[in-house]
Protein backbone atom coordinates (compact mmCIF):
# COMPACT_ATOMS: atom_id res chain seq x y z
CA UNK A 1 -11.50 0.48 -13.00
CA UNK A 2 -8.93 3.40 -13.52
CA UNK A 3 -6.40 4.65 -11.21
CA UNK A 4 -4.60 7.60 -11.52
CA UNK A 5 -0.90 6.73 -11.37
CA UNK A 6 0.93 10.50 -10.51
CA UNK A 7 3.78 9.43 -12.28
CA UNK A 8 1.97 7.69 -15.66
CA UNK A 9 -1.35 9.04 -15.62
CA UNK A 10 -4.45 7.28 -15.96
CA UNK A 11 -4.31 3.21 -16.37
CA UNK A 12 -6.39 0.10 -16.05
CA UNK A 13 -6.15 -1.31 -13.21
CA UNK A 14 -4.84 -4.42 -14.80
CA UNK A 15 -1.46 -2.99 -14.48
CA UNK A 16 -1.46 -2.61 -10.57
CA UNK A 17 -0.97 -5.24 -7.93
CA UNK A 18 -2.99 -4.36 -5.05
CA UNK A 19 -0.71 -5.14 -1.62
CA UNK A 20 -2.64 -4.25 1.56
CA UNK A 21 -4.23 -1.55 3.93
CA UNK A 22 -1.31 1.20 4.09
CA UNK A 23 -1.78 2.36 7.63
CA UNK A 24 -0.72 -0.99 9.44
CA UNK A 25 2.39 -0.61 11.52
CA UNK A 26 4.75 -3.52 11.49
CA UNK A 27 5.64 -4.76 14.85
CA UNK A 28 9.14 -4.37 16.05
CA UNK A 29 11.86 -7.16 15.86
CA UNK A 30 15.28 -7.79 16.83
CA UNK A 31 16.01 -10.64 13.82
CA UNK A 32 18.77 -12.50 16.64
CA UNK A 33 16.72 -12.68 18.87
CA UNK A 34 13.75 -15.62 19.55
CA UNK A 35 10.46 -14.57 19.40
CA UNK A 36 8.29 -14.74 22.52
CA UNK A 37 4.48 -15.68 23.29
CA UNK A 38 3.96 -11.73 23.09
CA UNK A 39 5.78 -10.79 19.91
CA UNK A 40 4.46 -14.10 18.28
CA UNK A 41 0.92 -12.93 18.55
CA UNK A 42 1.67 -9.57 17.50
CA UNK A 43 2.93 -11.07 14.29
CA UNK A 44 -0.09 -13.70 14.06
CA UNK A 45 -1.87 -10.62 14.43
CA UNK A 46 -0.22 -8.19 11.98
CA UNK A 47 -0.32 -10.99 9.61
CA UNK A 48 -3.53 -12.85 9.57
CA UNK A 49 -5.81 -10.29 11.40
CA UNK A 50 -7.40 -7.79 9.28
CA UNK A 51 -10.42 -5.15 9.39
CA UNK A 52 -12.19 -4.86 6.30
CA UNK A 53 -13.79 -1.07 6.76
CA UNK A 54 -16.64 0.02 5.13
CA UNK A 55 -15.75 3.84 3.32
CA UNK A 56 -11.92 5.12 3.10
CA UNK A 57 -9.22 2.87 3.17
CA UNK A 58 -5.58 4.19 2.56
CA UNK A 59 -3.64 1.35 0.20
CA UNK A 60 -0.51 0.10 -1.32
CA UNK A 61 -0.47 -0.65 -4.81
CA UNK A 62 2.16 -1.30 -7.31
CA UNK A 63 2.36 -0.57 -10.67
CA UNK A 64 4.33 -3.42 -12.11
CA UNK A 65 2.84 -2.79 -15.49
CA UNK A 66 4.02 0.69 -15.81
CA UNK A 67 6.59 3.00 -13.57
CA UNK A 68 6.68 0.36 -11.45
CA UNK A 69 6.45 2.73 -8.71
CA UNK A 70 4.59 2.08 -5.19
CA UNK A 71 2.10 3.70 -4.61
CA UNK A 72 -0.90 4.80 -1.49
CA UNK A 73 -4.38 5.56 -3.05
CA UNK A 74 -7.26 6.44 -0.84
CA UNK A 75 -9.85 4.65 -2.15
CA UNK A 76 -14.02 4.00 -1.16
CA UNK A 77 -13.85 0.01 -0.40
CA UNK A 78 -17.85 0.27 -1.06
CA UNK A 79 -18.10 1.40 -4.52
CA UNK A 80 -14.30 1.03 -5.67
CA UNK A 81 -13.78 5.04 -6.72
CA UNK A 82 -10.17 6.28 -6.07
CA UNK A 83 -10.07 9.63 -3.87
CA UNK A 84 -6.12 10.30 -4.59
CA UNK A 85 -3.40 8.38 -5.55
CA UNK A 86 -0.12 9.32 -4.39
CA UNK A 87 3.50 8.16 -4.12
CA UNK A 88 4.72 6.10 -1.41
CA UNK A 89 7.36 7.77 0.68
CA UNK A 90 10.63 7.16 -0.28
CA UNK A 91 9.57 4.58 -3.61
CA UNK A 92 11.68 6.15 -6.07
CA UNK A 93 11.30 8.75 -8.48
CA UNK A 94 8.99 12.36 -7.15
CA UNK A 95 6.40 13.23 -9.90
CA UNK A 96 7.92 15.96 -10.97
CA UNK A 97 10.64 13.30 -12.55
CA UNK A 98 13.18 14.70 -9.73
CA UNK A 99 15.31 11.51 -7.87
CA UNK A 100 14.39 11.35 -4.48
């Protein structure tokens, strides 16, 4: 499998560390405060509770064997073909070697 890295080109995917569905928002939290029943099942649930879609599925993935940039790729869970490959908002470096 090959993925596309915008800032490196393409590169096995040996090189990348896959790290989750990229559309999950992380529930809010106040670190001094104690968590209640609610906000403890919206972490169980952020945490432990995941779809696993058939088709699309927009994803994190590192590239700790290269730029080491993160980055989201839109890629077909079914047959494993990457759609686009793109860099995570605010992960560094733009493409067009500019800082961000």
């Amino acid at each position: 499998m090959r993925i596309d890295c915008c800032y490196c080109g393409p590169r096995g995917n040996e090189e990348f560390a896959y790290l989750g569905d990229a559309t999950l928002a992380r529930p809010p939290a106040d670190p001094a405060a104690p968590l209640d029943d609610a906000a403890r099942a919206q972490w169980h649930d952020y945490v432990y509770l995941r779809d696993n879609p058939a088709g699309l599925l927009r994803e994190h993935w590192y590239h700790g064997g290269g730029c080491r940039a993160w980055l989201i790729a839109t890629r077909d869970t079914r047959s494993h073909a990457f759609q686009a490959v793109e860099a995570a908002p605010g992960a560094g470096a733009s493409p067009d070697g500019g800082a961000r």
